[in-house]
PDB file of N, CA and C in Angstrom:
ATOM      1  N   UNK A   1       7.989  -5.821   0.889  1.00  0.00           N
ATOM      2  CA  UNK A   1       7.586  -5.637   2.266  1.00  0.00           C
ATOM      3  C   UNK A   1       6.181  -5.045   2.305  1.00  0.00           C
ATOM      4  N   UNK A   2       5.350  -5.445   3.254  1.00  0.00           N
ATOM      5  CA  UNK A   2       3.637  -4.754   2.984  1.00  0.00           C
ATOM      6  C   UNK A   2       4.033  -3.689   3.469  1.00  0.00           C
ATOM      7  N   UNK A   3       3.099  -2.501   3.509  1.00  0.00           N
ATOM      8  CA  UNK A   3       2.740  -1.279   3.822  1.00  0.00           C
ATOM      9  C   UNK A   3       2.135  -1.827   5.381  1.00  0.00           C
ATOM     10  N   UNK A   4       2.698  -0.559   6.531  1.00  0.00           N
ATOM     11  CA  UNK A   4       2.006  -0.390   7.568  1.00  0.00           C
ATOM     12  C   UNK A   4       1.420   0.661   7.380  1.00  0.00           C
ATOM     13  N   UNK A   5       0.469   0.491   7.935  1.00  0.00           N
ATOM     14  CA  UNK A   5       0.114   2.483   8.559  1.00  0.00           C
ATOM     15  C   UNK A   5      -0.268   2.335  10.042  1.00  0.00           C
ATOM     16  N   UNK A   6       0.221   3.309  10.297  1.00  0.00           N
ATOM     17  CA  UNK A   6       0.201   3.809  11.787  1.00  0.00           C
ATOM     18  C   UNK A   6      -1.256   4.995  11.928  1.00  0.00           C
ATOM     19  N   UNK A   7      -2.110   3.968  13.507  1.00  0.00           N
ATOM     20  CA  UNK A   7      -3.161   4.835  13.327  1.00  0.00           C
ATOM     21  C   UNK A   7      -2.612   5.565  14.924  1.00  0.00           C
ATOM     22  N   UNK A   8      -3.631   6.365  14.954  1.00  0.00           N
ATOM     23  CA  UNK A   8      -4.021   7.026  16.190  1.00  0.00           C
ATOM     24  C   UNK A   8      -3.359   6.828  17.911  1.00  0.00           C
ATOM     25  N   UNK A   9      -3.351   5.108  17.413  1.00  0.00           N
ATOM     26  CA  UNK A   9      -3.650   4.020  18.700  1.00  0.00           C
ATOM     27  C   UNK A   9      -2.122   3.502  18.751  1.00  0.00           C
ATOM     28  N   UNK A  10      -1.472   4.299  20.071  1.00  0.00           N
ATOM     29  CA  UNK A  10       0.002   3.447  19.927  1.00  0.00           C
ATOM     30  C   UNK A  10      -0.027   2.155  19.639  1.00  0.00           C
ATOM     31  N   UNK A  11      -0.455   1.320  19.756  1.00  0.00           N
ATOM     32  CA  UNK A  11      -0.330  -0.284  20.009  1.00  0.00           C
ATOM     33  C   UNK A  11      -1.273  -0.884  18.924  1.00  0.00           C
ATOM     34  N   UNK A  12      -1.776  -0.101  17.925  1.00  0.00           N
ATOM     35  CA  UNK A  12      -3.104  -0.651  16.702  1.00  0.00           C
ATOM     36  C   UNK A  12      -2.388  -0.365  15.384  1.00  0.00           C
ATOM     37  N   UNK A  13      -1.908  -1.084  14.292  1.00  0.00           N
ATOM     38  CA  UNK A  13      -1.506  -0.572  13.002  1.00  0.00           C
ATOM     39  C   UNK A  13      -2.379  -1.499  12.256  1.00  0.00           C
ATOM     40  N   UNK A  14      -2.086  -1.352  11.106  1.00  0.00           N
ATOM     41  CA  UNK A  14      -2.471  -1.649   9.809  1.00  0.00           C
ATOM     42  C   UNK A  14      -1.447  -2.339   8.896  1.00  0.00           C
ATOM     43  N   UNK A  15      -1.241  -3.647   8.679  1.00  0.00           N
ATOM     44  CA  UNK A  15      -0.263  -3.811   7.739  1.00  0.00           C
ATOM     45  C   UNK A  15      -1.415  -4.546   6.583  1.00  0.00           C
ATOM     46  N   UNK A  16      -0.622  -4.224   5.641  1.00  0.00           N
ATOM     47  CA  UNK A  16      -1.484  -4.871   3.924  1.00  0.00           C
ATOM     48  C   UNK A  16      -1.336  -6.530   4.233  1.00  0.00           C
ATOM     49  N   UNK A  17      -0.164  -6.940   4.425  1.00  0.00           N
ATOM     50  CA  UNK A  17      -0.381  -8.473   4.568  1.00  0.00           C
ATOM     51  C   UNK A  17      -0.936  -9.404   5.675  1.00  0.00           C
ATOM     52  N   UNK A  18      -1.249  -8.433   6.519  1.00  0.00           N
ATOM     53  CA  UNK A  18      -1.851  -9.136   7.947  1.00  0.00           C
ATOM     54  C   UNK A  18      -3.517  -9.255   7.975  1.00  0.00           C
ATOM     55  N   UNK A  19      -4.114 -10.123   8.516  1.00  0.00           N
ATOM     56  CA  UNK A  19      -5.285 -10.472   8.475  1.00  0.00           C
ATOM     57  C   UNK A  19      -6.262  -9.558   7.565  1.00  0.00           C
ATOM     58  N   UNK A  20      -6.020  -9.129   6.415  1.00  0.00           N
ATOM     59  CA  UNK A  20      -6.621  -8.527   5.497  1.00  0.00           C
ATOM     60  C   UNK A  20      -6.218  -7.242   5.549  1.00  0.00           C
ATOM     61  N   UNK A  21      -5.342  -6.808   6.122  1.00  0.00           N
ATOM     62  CA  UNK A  21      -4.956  -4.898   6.508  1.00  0.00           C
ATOM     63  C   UNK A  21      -6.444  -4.442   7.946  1.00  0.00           C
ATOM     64  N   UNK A  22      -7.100  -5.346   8.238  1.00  0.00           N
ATOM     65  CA  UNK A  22      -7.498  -5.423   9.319  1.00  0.00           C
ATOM     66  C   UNK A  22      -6.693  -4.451  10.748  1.00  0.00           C
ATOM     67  N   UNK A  23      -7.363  -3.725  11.329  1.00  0.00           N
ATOM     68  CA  UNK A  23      -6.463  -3.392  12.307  1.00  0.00           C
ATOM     69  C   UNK A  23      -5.696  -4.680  13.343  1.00  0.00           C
ATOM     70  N   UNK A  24      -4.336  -4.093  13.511  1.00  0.00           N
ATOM     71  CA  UNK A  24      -3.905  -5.581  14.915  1.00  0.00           C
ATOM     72  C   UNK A  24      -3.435  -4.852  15.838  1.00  0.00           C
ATOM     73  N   UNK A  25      -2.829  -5.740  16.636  1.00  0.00           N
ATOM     74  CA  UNK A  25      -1.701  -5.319  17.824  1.00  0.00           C
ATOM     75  C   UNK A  25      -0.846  -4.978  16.718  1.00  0.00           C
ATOM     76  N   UNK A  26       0.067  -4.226  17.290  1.00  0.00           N
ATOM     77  CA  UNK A  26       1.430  -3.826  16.594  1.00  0.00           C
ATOM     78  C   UNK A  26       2.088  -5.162  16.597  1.00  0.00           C
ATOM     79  N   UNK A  27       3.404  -5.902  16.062  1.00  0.00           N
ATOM     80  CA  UNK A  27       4.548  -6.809  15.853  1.00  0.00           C
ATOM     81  C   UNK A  27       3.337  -8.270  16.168  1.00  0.00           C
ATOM     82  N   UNK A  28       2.266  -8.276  16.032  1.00  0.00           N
ATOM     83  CA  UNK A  28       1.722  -9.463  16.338  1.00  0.00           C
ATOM     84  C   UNK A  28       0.521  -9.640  15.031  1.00  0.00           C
ATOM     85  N   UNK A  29      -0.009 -10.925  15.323  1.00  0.00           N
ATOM     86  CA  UNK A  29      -1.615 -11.291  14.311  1.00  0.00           C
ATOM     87  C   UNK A  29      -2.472 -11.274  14.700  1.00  0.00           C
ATOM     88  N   UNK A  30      -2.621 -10.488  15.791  1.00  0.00           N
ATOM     89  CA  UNK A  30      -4.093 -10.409  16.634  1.00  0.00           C
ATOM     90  C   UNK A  30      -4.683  -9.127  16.285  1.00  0.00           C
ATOM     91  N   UNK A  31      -5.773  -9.190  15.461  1.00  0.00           N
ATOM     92  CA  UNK A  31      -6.608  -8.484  15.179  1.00  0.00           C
ATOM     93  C   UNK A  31      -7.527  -7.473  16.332  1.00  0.00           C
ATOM     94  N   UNK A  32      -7.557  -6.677  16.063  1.00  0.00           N
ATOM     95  CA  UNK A  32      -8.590  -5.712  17.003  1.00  0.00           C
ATOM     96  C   UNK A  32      -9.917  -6.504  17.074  1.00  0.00           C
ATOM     97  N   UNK A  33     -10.099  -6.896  16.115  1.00  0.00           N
ATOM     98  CA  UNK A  33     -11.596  -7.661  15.740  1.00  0.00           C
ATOM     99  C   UNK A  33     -11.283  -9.032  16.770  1.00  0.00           C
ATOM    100  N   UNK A  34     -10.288  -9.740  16.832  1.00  0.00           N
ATOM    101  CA  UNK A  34     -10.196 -10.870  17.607  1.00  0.00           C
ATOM    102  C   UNK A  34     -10.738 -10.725  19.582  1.00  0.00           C
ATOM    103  N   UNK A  35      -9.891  -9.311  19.590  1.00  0.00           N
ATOM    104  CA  UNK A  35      -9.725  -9.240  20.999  1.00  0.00           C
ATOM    105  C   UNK A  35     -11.583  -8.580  21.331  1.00  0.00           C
ATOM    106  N   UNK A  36     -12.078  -7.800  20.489  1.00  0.00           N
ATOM    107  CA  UNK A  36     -13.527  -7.468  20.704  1.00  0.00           C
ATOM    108  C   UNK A  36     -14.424  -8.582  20.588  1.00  0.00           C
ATOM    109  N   UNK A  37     -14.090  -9.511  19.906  1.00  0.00           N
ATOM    110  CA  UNK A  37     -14.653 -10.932  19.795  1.00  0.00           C
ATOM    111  C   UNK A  37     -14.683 -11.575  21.162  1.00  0.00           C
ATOM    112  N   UNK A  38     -13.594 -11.683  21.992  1.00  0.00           N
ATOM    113  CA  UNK A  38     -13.603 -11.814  23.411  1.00  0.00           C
ATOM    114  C   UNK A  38     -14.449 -11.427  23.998  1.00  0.00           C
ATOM    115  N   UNK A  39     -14.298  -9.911  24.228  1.00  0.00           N
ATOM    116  CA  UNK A  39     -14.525  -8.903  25.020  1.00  0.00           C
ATOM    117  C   UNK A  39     -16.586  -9.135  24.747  1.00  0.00           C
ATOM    118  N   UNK A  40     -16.992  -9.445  23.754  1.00  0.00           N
ATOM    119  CA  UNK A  40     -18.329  -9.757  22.937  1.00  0.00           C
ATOM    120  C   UNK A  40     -18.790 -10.867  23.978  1.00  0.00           C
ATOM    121  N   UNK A  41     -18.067 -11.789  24.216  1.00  0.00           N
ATOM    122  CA  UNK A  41     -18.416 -12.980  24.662  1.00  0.00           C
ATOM    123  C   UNK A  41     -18.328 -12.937  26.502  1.00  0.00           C
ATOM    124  N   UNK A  42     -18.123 -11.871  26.779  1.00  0.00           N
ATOM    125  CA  UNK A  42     -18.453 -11.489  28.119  1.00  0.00           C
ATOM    126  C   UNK A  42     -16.985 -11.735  28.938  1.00  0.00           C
ATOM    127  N   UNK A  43     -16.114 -11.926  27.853  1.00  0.00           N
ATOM    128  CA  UNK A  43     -14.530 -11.272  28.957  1.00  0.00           C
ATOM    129  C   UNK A  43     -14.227 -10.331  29.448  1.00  0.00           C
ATOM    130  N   UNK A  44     -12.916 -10.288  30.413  1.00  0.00           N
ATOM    131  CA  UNK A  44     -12.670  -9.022  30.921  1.00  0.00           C
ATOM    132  C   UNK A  44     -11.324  -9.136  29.951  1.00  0.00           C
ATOM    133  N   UNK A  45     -10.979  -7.286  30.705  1.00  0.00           N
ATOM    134  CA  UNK A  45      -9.363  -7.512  30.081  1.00  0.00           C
ATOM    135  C   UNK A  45      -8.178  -8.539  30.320  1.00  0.00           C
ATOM    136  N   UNK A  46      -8.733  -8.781  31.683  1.00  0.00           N
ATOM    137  CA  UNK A  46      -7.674  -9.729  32.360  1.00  0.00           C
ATOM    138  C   UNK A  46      -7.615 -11.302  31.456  1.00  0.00           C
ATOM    139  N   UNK A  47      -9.457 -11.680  31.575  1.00  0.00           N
ATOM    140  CA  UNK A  47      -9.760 -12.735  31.065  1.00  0.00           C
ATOM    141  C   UNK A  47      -8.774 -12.818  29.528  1.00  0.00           C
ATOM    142  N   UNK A  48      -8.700 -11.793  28.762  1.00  0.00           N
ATOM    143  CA  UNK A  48      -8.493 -11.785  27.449  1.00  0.00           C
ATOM    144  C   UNK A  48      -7.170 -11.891  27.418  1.00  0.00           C
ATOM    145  N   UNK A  49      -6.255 -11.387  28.497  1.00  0.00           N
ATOM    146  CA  UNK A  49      -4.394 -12.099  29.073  1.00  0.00           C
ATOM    147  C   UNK A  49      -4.128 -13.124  28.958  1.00  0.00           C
ATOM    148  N   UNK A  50      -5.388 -13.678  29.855  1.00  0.00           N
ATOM    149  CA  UNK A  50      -5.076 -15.034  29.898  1.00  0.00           C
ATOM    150  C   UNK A  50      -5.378 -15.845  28.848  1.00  0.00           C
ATOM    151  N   UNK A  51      -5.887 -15.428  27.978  1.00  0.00           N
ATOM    152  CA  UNK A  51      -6.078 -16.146  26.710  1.00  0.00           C
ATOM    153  C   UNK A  51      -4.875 -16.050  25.758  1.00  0.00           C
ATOM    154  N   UNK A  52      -3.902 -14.951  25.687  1.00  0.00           N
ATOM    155  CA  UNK A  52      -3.679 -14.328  25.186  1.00  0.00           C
ATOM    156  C   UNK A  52      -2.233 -13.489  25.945  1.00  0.00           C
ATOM    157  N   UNK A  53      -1.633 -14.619  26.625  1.00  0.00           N
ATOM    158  CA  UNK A  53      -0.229 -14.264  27.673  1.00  0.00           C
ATOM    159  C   UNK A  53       0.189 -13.195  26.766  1.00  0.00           C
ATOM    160  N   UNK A  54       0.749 -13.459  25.748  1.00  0.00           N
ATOM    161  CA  UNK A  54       2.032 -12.536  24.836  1.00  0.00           C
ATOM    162  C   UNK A  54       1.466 -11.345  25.061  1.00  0.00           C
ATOM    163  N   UNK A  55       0.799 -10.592  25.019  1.00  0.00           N
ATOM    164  CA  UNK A  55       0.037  -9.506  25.446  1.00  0.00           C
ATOM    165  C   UNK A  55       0.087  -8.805  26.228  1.00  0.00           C
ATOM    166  N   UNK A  56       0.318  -7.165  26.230  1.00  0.00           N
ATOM    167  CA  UNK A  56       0.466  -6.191  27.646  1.00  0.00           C
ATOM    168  C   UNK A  56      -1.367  -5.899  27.989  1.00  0.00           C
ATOM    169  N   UNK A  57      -1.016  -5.207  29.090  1.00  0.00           N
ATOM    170  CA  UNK A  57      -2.556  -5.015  29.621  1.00  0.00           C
ATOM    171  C   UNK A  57      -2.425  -3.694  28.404  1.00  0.00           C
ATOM    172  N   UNK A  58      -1.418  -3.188  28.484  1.00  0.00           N
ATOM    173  CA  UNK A  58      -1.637  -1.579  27.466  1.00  0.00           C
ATOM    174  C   UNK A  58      -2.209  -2.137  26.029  1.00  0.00           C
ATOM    175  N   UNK A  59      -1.456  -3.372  25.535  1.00  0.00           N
ATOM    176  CA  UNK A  59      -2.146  -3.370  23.903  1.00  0.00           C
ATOM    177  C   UNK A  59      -3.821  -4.022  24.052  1.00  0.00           C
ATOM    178  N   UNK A  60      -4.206  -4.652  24.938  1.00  0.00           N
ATOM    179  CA  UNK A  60      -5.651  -5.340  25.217  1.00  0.00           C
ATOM    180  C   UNK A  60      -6.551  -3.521  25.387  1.00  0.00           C
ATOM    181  N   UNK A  61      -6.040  -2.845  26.722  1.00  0.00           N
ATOM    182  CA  UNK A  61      -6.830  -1.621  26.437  1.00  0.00           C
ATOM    183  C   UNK A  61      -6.880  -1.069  25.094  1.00  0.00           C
ATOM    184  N   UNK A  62      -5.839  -0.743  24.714  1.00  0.00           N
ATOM    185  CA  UNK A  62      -5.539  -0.212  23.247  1.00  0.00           C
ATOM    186  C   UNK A  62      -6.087  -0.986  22.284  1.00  0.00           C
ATOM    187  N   UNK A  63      -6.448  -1.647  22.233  1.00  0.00           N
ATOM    188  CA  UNK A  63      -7.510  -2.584  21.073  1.00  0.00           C
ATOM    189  C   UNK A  63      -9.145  -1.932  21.582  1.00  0.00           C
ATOM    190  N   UNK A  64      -9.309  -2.293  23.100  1.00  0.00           N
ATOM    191  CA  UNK A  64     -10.682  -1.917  23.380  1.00  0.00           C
ATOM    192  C   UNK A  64     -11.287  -0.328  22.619  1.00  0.00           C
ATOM    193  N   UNK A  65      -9.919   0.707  23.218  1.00  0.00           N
ATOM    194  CA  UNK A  65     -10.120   1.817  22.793  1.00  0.00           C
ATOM    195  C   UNK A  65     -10.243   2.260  21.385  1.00  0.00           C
ATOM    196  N   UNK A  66      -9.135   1.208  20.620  1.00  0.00           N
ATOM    197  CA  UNK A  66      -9.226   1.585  18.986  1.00  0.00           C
ATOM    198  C   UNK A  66     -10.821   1.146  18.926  1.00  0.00           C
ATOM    199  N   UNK A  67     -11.274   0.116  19.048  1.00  0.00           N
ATOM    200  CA  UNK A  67     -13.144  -0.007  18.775  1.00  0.00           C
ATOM    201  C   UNK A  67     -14.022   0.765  19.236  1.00  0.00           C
ATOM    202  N   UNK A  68     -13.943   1.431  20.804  1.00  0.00           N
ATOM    203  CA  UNK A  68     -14.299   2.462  20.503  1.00  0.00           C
ATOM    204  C   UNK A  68     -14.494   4.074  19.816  1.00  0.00           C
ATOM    205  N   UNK A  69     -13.555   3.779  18.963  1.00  0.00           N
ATOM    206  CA  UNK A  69     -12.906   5.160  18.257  1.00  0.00           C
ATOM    207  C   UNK A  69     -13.609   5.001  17.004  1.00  0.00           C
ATOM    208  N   UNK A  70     -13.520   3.627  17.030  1.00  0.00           N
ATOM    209  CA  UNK A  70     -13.672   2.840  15.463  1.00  0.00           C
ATOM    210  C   UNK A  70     -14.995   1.804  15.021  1.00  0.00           C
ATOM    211  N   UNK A  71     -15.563   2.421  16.100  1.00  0.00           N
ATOM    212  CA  UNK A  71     -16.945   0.674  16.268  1.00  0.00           C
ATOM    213  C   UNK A  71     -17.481   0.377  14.757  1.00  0.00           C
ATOM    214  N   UNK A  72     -17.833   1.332  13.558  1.00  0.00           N
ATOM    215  CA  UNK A  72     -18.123   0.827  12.248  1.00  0.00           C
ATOM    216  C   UNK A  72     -17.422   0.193  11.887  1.00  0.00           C
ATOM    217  N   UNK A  73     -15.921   0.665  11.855  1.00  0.00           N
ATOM    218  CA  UNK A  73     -14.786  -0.207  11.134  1.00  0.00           C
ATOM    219  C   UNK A  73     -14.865  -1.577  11.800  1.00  0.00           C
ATOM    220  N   UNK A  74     -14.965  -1.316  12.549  1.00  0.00           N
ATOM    221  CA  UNK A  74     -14.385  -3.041  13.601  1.00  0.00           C
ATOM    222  C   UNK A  74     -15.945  -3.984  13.654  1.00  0.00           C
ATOM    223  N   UNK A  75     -16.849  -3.711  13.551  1.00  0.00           N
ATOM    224  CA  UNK A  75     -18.032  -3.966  13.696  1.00  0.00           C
ATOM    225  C   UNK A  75     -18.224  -5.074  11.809  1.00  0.00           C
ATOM    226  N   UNK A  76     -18.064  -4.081  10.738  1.00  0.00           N
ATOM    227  CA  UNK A  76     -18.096  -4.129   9.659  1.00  0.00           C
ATOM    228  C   UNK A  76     -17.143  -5.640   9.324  1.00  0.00           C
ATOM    229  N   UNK A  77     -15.926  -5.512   9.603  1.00  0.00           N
ATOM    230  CA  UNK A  77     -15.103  -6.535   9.889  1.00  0.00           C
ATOM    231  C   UNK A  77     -15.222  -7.813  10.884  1.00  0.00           C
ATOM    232  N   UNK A  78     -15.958  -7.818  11.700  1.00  0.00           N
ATOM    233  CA  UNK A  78     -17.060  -8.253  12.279  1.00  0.00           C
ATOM    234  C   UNK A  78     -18.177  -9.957  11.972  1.00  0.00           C
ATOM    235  N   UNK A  79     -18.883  -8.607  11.105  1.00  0.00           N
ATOM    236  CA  UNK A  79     -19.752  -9.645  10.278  1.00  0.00           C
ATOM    237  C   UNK A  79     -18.997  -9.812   8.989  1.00  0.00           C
ATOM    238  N   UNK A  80     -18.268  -9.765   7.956  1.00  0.00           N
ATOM    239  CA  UNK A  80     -17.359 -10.244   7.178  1.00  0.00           C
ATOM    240  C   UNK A  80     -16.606 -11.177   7.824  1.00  0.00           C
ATOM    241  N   UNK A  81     -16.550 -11.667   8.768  1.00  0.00           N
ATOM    242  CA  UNK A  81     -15.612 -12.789   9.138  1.00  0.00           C
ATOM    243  C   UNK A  81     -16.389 -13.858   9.592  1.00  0.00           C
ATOM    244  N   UNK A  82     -17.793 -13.605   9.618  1.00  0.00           N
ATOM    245  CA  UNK A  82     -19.142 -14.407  10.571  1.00  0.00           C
ATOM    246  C   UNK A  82     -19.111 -15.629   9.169  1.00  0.00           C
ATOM    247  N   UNK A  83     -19.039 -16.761   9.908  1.00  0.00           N
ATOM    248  CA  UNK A  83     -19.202 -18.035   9.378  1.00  0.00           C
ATOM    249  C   UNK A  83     -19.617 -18.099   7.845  1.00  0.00           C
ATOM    250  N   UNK A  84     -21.083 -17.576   8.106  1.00  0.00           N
ATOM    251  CA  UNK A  84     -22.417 -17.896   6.954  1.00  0.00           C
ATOM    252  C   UNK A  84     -21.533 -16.608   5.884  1.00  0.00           C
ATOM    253  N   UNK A  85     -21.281 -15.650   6.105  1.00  0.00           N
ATOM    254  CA  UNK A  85     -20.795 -14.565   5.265  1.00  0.00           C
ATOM    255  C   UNK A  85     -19.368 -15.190   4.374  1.00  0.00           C
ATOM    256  N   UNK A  86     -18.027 -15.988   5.303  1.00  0.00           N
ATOM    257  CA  UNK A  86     -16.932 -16.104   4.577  1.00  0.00           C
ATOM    258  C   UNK A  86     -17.566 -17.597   3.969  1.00  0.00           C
ATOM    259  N   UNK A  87     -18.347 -18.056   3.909  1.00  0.00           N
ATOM    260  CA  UNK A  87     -19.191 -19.301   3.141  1.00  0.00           C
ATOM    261  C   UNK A  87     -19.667 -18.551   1.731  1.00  0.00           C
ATOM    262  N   UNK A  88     -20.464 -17.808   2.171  1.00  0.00           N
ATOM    263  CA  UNK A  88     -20.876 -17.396   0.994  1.00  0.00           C
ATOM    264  C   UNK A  88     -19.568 -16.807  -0.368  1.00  0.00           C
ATOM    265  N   UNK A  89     -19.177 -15.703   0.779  1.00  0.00           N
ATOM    266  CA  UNK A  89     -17.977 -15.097   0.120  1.00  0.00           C
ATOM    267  C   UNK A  89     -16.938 -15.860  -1.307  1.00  0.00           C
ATOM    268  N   UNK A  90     -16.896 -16.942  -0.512  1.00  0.00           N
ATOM    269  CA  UNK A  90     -15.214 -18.059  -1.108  1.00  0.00           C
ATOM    270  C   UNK A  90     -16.076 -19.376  -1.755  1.00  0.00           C
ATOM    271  N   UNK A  91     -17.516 -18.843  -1.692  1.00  0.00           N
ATOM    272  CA  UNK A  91     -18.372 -20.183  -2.415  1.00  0.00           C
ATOM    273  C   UNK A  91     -18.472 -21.746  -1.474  1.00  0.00           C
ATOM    274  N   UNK A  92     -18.343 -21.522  -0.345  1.00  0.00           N
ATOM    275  CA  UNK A  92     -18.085 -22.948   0.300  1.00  0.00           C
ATOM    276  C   UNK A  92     -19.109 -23.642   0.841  1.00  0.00           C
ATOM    277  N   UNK A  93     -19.433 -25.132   1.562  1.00  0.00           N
ATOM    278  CA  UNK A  93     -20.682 -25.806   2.504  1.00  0.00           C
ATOM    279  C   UNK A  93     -19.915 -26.706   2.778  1.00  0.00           C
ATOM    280  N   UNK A  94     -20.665 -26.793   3.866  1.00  0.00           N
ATOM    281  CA  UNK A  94     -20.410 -28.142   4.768  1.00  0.00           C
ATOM    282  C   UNK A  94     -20.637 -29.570   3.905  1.00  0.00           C
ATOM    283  N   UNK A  95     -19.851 -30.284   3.939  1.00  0.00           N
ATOM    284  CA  UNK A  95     -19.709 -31.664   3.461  1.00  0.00           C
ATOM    285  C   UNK A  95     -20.566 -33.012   5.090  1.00  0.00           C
ATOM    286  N   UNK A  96     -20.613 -34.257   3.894  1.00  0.00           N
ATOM    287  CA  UNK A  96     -21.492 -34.808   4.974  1.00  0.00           C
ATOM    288  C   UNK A  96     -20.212 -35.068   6.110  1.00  0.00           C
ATOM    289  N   UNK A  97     -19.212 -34.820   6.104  1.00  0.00           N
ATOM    290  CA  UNK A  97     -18.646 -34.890   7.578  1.00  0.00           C
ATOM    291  C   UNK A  97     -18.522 -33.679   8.564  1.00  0.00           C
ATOM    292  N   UNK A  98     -18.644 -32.407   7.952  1.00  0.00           N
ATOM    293  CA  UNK A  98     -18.959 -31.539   8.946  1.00  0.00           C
ATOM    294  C   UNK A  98     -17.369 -30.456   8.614  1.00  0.00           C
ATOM    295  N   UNK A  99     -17.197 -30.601   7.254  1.00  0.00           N
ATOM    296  CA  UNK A  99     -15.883 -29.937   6.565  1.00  0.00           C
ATOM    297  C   UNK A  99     -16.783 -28.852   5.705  1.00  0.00           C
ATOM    298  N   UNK A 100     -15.995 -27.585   5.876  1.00  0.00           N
ATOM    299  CA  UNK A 100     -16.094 -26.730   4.186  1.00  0.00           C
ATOM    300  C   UNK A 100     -15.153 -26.678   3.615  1.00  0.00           C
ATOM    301  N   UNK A 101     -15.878 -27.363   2.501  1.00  0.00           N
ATOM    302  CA  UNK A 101     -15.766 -27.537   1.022  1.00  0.00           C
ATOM    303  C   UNK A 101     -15.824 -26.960   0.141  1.00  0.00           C
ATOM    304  N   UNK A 102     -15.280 -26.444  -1.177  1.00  0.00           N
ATOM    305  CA  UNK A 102     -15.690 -25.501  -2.325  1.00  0.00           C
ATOM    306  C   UNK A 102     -16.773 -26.026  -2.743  1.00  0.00           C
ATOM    307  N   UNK A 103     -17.887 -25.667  -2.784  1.00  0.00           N
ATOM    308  CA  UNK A 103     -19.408 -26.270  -3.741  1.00  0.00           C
ATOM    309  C   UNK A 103     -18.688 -26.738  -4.964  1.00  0.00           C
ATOM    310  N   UNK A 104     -17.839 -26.408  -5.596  1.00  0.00           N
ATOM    311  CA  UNK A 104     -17.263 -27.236  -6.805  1.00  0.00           C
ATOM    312  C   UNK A 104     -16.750 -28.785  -6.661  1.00  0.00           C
ATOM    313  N   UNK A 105     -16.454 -28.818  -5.644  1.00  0.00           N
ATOM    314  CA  UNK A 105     -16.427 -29.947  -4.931  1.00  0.00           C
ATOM    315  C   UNK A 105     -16.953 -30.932  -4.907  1.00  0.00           C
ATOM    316  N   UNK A 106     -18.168 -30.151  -3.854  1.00  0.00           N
ATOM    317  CA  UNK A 106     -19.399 -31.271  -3.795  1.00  0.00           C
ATOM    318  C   UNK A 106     -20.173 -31.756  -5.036  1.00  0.00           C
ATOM    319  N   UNK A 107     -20.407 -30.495  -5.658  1.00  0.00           N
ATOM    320  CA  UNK A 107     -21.097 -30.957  -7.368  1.00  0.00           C
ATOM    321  C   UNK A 107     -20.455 -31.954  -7.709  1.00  0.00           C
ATOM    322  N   UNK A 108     -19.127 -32.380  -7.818  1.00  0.00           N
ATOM    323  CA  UNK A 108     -18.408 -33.488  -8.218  1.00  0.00           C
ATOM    324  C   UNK A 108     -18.419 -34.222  -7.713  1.00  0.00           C
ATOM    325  N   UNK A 109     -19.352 -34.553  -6.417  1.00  0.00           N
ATOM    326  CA  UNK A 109     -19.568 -36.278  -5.472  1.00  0.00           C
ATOM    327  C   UNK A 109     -20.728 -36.829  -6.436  1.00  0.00           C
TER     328      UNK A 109
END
């Protein structure tokens, strides 16, 4: 069974097997980082419901608030998930159809 940890934030834990031990909603896969990703792109809380029914208005605040508690952590996690970064990371590029590919890959066309 992974490890949770319980932070601060009723509605924010930590499990080892969930999106990297990334903070989430509690019993769900939605990352704190997901819902600030929204919120980035000029949503409201409401907007981010409706994206996102399964959701109380309490765990959407409670995500906002864990980033503010937490803006390095969540920020950091952030750009580690930014396109050009998990490319580099896992060694990958775009293929001529518009796929990533392992560069081991492509060397072999």
């Amino acid at each position: 069974m992974d490890k949770i940890t319980i932070t601060e934030h009723p509605h924010i834990v930590k499990v080892d097997g969930i999106c990297g031990g990334e903070p989430v909603i509690e019993g769900t896969r939605v990352s704190v980082r997901a819902i600030i990703e929204y919120y980035k792109l000029g949503m409201g809380p409401e907007e981010i419901l409706d994206e996102l029914p399964h959701l109380s208005p309490a765990q959407v605040f409670d995500a906002l608030s864990y980033y503010h508690d937490h803006q390095e952590e969540v920020e950091k996690a952030i750009q580690e998930n930014m396109i050009h970064n998990v490319m580099k990371k896992y060694s990958l590029q775009i293929d001529e159809k518009r796929r990533l590919v392992p560069k081991d890959v492509m060397n072999e066309r």
